[in-house]
Protein backbone atom coordinates (compact mmCIF):
# COMPACT_ATOMS: atom_id res chain seq x y z
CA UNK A 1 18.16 -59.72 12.01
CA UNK A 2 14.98 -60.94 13.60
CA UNK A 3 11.83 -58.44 13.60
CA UNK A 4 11.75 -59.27 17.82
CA UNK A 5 15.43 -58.16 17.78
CA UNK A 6 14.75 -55.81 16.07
CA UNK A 7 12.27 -53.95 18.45
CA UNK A 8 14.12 -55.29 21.47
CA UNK A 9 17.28 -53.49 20.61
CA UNK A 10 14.74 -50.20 19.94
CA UNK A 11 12.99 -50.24 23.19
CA UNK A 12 15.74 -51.41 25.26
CA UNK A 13 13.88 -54.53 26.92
CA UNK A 14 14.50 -58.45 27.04
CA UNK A 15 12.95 -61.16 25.11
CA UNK A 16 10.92 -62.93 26.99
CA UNK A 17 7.84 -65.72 26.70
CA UNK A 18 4.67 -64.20 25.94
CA UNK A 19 1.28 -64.56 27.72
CA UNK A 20 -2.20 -64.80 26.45
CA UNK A 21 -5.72 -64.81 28.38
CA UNK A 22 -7.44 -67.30 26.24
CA UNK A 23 -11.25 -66.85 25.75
CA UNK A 24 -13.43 -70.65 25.03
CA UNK A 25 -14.68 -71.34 21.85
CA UNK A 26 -16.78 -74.10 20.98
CA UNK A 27 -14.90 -76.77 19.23
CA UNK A 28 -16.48 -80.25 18.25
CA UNK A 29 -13.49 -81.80 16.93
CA UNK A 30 -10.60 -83.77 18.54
CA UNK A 31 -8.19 -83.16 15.58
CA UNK A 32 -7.47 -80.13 13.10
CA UNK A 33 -4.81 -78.19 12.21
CA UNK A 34 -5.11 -74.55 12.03
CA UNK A 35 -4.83 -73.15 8.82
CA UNK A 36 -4.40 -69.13 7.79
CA UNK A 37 -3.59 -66.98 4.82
CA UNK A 38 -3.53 -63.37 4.68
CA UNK A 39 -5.32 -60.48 2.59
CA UNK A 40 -3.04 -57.98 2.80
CA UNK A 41 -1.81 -57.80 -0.55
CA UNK A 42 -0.61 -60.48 -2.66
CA UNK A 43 2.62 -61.17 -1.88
CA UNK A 44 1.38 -64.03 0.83
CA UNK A 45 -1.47 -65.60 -1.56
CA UNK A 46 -0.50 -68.61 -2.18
CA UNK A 47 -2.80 -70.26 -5.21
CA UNK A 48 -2.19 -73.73 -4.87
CA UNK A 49 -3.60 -74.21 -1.27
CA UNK A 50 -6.24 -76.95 -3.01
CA UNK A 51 -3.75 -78.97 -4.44
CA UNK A 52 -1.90 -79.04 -0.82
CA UNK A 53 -4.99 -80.26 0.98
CA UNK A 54 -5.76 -82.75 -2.07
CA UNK A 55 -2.39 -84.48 -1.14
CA UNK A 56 -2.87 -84.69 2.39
CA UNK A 57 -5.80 -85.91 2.35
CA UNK A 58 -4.32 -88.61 -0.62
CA UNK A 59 -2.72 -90.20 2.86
CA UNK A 60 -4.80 -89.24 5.90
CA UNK A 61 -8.52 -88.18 6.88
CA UNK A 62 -7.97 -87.16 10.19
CA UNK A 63 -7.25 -83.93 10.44
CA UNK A 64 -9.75 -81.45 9.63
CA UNK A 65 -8.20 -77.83 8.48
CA UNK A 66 -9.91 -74.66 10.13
CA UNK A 67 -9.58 -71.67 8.22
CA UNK A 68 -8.90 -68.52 10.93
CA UNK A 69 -8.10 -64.84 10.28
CA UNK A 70 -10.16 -62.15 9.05
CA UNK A 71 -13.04 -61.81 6.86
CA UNK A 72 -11.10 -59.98 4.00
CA UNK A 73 -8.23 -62.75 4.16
CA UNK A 74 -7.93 -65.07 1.09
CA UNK A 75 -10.70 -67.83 0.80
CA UNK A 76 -9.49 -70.97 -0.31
CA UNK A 77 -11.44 -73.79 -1.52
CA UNK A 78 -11.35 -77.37 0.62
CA UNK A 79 -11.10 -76.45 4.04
CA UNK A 80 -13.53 -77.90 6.32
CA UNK A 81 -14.46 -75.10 8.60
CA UNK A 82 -14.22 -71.65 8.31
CA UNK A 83 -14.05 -69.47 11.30
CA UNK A 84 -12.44 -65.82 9.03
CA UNK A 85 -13.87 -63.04 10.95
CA UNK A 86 -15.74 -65.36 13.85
CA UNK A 87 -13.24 -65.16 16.55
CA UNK A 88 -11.17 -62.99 18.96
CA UNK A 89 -7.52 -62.84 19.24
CA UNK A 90 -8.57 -64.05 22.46
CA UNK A 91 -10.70 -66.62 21.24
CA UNK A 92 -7.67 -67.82 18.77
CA UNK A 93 -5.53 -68.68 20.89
CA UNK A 94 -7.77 -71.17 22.61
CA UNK A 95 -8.29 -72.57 19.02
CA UNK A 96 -4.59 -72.94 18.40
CA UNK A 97 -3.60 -73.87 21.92
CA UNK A 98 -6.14 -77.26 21.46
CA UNK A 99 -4.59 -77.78 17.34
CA UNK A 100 -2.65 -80.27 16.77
CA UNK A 101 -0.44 -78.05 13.93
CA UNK A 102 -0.54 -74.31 12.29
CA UNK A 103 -0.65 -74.41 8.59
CA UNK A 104 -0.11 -71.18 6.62
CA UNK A 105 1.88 -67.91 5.94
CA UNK A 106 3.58 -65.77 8.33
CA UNK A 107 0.81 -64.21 10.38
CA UNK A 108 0.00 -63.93 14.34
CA UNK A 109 -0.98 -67.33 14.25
CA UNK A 110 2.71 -68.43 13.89
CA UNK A 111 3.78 -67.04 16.76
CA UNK A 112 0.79 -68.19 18.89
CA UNK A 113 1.15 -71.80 17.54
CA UNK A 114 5.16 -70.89 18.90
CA UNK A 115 4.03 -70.25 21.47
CA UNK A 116 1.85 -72.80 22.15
CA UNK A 117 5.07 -75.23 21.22
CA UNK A 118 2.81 -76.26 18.37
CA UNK A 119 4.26 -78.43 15.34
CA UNK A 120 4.35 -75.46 12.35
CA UNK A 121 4.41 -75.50 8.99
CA UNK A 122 5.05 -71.43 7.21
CA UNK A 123 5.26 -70.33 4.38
CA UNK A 124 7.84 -67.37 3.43
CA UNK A 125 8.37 -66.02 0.55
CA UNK A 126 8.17 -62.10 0.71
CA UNK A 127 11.07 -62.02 3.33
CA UNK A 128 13.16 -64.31 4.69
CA UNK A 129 12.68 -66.50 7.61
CA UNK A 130 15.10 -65.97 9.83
CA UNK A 131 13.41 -62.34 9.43
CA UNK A 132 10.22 -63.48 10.72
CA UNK A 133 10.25 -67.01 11.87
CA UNK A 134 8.55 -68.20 15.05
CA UNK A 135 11.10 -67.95 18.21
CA UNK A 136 9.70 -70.33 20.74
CA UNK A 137 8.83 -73.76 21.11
CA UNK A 138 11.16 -76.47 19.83
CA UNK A 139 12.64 -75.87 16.28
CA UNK A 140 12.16 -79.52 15.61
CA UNK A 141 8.29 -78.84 15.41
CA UNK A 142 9.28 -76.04 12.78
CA UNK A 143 9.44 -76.65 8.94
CA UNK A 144 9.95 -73.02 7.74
CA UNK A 145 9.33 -73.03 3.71
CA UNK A 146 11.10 -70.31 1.99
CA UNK A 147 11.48 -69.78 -1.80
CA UNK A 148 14.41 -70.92 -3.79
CA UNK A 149 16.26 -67.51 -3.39
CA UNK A 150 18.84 -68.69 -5.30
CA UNK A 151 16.56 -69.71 -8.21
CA UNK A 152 14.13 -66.88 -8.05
CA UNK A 153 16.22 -63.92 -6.59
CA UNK A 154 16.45 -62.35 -3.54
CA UNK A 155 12.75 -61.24 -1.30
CA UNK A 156 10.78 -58.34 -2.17
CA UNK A 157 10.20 -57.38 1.10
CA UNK A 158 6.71 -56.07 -0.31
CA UNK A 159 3.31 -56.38 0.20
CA UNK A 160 2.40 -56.81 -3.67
CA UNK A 161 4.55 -58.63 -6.05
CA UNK A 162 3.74 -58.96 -10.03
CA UNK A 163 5.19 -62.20 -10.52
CA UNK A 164 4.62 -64.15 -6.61
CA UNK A 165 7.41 -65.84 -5.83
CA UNK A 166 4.95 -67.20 -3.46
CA UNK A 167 3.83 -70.10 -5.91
CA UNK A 168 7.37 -71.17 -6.49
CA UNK A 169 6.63 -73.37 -3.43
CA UNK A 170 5.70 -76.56 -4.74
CA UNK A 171 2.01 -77.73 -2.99
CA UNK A 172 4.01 -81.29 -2.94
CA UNK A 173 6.51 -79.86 -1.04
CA UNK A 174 4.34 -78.36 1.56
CA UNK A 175 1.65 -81.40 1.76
CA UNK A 176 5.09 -83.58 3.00
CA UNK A 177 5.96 -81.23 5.26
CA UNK A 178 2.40 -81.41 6.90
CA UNK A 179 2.68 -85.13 6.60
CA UNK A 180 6.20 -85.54 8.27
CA UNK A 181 5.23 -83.04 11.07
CA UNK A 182 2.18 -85.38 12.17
CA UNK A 183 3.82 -88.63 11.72
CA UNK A 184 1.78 -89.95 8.87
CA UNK A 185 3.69 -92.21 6.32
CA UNK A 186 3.91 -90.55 2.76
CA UNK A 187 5.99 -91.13 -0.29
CA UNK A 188 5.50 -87.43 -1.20
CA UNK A 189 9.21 -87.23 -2.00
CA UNK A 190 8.72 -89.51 -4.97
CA UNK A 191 6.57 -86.89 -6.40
CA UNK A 192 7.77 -83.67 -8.28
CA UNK A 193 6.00 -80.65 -10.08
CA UNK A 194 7.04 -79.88 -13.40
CA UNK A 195 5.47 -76.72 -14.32
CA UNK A 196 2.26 -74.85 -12.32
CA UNK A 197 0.65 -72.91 -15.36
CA UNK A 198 -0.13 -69.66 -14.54
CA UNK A 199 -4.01 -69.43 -14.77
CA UNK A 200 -3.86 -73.31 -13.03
CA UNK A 201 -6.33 -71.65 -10.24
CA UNK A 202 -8.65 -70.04 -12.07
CA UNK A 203 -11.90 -72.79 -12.99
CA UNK A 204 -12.67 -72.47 -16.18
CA UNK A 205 -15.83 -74.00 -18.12
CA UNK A 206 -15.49 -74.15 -21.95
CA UNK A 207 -18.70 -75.89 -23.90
CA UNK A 208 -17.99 -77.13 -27.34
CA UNK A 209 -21.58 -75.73 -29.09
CA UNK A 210 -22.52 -79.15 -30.15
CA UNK A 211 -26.27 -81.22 -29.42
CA UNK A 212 -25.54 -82.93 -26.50
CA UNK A 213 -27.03 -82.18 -23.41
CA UNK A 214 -25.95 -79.44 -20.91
CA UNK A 215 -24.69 -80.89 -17.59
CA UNK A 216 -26.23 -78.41 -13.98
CA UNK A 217 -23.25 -77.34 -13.06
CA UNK A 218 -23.15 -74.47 -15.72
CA UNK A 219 -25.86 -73.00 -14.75
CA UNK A 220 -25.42 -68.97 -14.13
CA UNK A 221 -21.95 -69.81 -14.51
CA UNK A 222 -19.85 -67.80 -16.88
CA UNK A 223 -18.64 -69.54 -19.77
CA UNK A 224 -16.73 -70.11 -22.88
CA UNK A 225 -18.47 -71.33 -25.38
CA UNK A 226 -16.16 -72.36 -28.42
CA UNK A 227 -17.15 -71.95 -31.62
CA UNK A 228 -13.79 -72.23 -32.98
CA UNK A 229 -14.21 -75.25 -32.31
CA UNK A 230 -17.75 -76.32 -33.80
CA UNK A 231 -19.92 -73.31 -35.19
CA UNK A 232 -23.29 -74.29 -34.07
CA UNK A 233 -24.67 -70.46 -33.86
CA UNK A 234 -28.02 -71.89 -32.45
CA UNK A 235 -26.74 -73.63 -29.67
CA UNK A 236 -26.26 -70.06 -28.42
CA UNK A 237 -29.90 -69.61 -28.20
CA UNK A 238 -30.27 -72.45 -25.83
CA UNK A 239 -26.58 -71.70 -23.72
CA UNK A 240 -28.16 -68.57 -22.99
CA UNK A 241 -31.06 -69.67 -21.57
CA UNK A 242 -28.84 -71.72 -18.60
CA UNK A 243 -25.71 -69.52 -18.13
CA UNK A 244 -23.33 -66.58 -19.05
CA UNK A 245 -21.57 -66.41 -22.28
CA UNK A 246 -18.04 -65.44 -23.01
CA UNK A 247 -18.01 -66.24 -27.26
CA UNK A 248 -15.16 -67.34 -28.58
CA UNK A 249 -15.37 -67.59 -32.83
CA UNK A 250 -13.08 -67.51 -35.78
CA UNK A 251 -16.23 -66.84 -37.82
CA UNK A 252 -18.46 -63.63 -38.39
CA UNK A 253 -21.58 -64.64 -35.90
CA UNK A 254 -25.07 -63.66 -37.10
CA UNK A 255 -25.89 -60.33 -35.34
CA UNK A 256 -29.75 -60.67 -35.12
CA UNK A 257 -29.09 -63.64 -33.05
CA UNK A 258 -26.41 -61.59 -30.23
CA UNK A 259 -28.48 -58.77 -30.30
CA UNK A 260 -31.39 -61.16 -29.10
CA UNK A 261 -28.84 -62.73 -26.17
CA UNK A 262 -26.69 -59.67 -25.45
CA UNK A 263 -27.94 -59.36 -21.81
CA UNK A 264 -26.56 -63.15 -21.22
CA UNK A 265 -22.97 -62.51 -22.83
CA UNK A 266 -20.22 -61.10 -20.84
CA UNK A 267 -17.49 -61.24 -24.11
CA UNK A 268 -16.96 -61.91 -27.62
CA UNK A 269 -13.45 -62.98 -28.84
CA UNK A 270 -13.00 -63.23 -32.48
CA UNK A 271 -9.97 -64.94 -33.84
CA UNK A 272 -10.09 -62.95 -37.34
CA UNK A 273 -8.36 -63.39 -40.63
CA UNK A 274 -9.06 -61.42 -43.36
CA UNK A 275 -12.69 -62.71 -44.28
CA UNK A 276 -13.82 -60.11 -41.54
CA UNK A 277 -14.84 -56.81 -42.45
CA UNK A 278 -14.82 -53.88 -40.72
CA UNK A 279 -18.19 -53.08 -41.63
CA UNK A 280 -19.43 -56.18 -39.43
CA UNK A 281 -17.10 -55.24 -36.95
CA UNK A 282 -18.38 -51.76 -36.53
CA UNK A 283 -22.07 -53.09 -36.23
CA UNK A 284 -21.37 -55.45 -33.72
CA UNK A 285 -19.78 -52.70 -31.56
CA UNK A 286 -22.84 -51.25 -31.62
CA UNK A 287 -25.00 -54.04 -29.73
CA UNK A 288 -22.49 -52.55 -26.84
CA UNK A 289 -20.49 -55.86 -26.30
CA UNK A 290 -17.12 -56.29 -25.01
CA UNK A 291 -15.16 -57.22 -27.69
CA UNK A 292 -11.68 -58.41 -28.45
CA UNK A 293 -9.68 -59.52 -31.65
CA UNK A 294 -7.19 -61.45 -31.72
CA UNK A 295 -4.42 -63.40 -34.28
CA UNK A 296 -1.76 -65.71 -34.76
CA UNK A 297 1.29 -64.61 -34.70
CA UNK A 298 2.44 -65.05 -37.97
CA UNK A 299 3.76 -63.10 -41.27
CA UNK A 300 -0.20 -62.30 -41.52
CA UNK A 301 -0.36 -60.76 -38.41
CA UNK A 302 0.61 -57.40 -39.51
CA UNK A 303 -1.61 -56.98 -42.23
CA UNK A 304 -4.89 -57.80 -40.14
CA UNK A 305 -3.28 -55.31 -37.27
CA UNK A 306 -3.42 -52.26 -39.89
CA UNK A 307 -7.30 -53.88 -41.31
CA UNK A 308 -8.44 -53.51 -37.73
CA UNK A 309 -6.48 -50.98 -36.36
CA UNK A 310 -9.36 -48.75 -34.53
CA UNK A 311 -10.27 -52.07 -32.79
CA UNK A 312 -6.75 -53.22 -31.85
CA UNK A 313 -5.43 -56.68 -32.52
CA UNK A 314 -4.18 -59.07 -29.63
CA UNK A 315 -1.06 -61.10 -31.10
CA UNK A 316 -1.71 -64.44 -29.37
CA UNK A 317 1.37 -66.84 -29.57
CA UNK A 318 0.40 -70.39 -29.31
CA UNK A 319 2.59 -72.56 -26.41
CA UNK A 320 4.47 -75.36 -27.41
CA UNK A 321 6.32 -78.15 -26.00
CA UNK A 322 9.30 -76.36 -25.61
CA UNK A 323 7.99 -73.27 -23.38
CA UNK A 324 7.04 -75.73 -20.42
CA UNK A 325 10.71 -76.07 -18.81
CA UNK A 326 11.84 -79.71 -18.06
CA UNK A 327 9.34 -80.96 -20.80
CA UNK A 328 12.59 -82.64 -23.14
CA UNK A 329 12.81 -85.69 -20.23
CA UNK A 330 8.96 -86.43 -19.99
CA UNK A 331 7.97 -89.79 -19.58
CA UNK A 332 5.16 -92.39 -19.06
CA UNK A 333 5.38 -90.99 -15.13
CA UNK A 334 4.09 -87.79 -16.38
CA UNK A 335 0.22 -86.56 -15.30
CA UNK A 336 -1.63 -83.50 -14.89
CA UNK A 337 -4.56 -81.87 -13.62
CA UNK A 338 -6.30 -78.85 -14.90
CA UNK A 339 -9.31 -76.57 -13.53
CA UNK A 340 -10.14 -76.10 -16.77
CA UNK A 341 -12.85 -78.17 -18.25
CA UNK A 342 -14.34 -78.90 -21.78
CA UNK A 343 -17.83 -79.74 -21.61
CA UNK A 344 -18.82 -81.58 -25.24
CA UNK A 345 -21.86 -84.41 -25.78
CA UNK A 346 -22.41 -84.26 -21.98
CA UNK A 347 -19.20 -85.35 -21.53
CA UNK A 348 -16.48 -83.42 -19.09
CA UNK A 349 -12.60 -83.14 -20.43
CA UNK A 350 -9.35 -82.18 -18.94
CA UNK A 351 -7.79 -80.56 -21.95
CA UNK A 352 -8.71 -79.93 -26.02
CA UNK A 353 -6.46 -82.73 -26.19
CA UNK A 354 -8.67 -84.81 -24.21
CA UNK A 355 -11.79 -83.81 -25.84
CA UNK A 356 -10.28 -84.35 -29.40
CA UNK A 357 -8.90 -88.11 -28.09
CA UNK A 358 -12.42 -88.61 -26.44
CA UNK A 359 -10.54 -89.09 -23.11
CA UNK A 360 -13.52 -88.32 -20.80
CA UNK A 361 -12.33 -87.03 -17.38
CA UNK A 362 -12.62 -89.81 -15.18
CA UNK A 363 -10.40 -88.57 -11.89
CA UNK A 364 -8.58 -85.28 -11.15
CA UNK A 365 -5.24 -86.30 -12.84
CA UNK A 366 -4.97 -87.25 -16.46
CA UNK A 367 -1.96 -88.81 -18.89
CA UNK A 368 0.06 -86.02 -20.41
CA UNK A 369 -0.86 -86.61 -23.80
CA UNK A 370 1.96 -85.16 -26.40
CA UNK A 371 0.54 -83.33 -28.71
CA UNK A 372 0.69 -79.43 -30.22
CA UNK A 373 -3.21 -79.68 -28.44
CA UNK A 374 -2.10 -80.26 -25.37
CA UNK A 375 0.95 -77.96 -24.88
CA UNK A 376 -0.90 -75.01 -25.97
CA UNK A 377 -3.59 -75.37 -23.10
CA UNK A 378 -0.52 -75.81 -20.56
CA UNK A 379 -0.82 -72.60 -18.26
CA UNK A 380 -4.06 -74.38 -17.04
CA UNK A 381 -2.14 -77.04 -16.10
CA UNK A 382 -0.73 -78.67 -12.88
CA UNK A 383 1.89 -81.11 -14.84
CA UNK A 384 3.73 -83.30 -12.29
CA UNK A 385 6.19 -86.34 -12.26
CA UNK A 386 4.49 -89.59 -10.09
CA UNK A 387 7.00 -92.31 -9.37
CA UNK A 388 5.09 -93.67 -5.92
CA UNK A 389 4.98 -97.29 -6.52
CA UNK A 390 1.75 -97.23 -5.60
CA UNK A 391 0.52 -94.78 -8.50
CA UNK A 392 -1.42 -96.91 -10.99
CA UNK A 393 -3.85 -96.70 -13.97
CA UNK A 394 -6.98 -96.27 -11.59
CA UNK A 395 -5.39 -92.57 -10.43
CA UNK A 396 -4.92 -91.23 -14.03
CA UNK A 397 -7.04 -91.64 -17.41
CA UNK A 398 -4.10 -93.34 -19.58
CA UNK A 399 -4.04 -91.86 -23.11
CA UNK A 400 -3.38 -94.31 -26.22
């Protein structure tokens, strides 16, 4: 049953259009679409809002998206205005009643935009629609989005959810939607997600500790600088001069020089093996660093777990091919794109794979590239079949 049924049925009155008293705002553009999310818990935070806008904008420029709600809602990176916390409800409706579309979750601005009788596009994945969906204006104007219920199971009707079945929306899916609802010509439906890795949203900067120069952009930034992956100990002196360290080594680093940086690092990892000793372990506690340990998990793995038992041990299991459902049918229409980067020579990289290919990264999608590399970095990545005929080597760095 409806929520408005719901209530009508408990206070014994009809269903009727609502009313507003709309209050001006001062708008300077012709065309937008109103756009919210929510920040009341997590259940209606969708992560992939970028990648939605990046494939709108892939077919049209006309529509600006203006972020409404409140201050405390979720902010989400490419919008081009943001008005959280700057209007009334009053003031809202004006905004919505001049839109050309709502965008978003299930929220007050749904059933304005209803309304309204303004073309929607929501998002529901905490309840069902027909719980919740707008009730006026002209259904054709609606594309309600649920989850796959029979996929993912049944709504959690809660405002918090561990796993959000939220993100089990494709961004694809909603981008057409958008697309088909303002008349603009798309081949969306020729492309397909394959797997959205879990930390896909979270930037990430790793630097490979060699000698080439530092690009701007990591400056006061927090990052990883790998020296599993060269062990340059130096280059630490000089990272710490321009940004935040999070240390990631499979090696024993000199103490003398973390004691001199420790202000500048927010981590150390250590991927041990039984060359550590506790002794070094238990000094390097003492600079008052946050420290984990972590490795493989293999027959070895429970020896080094009793070694470094007061520390604890993380068992880290490296990905493989075969964890990313839907990988056995990949082909050449497979790309990606990652918010992770790999910063090495001044160069930027998608992926390890990249970097150890020397694939710079010269657009936001890449070539899958098949290898153990690449698999193992795959919850950072947005991996997705392209069969537009228009897709060609200009969109994607090709791998050899």
């Amino acid at each position: 049953m409806h929520i408005l049924n719901r209530y009508s049925l408990s206070c014994g009155v009809k269903i009727d259009k609502p009313f507003i008293n709309m209050h001006y705002y001062p708008m300077t553009l012709d065309k937008y679409i109103v756009f919210q999310t929510s920040g009341k818990g997590n259940s209606r935070q969708y992560d992939y809002w970028h990648k939605v806008f990046s494939f709108i904008k892939d077919y049209t420029n006309e529509y600006k998206i203006i972020h409404v709600g409140l201050p405390s809602d979720q902010s989400v990176f490419g919008v081009d205005v943001d008005l959280r916390g700057r209007t009334s409800v009053n003031q809202l409706a004006y905004i919505i009643k001049n839109s050309c579309m709502y965008l978003g979750v299930d929220s007050l601005s749904v059933h304005l935009s209803s309304a309204f009788d303004k073309k929607i596009v929501a998002l529901y994945s905490y309840c069902y629609a027909q719980n919740a969906s707008p009730v006026w204006g002209d259904s054709k104007n609606h594309s309600l989005l649920e989850v796959d219920w029979a996929k993912y199971g049944k709504p959690s009707f809660s405002m918090n959810e561990e796993d959000k079945k939220i993100n089990k929306i494709n961004p694809e899916v909603i981008a057409k939607s958008v697309l088909d609802q303002l008349g603009v010509s798309n081949d969306l439906n020729q492309i397909e997600t394959i797997n959205i890795g879990k930390w896909f949203h979270k930037p990430t900067i790793e630097i490979v500790p060699d000698d080439g120069p530092m690009p701007t952009l990591i400056r006061d930034k927090i990052c990883n600088i790998r020296l599993d992956y060269i062990f340059n100990e130096k280059k630490l002196l000089e990272l710490a001069e321009i940004c935040y360290l999070n240390i990631v080594s499979n090696k024993m680093i000199d103490l003398n020089i973390l004691n001199r940086i420790k202000s500048k690092i927010s981590g150390v990892t250590l991927i041990v093996d039984d060359s550590f000793s506790v002794e070094y372990l238990k000094n390097l506690k003492k600079l008052g660093l946050n420290l984990v340990l972590s490795a493989s998990d293999n027959e070895e793995w429970g020896k080094l777990a009793e070694k470094f038992f007061e520390f604890g041990l993380d068992k880290e299991k490296a990905l493989t091919k075969q964890d990313v459902n839907g990988s056995d049918k990949m082909n050449d229409s497979w790309i990606f794109s990652s918010e992770k980067i790999i910063i090495s020579n001044g160069k930027v990289y998608a992926s390890k794979a990249s970097w150890k290919n020397n694939q710079p990264k010269l657009d936001r999608y890449s070539k899958v590239i098949d290898t153990a590399d690449f698999w193992e970095e795959s919850e950072h990545f947005h991996i997705l079949k392209d069969e537009r005929p228009n897709w060609n080597s200009a969109k994607a760095t090709l791998s050899p």
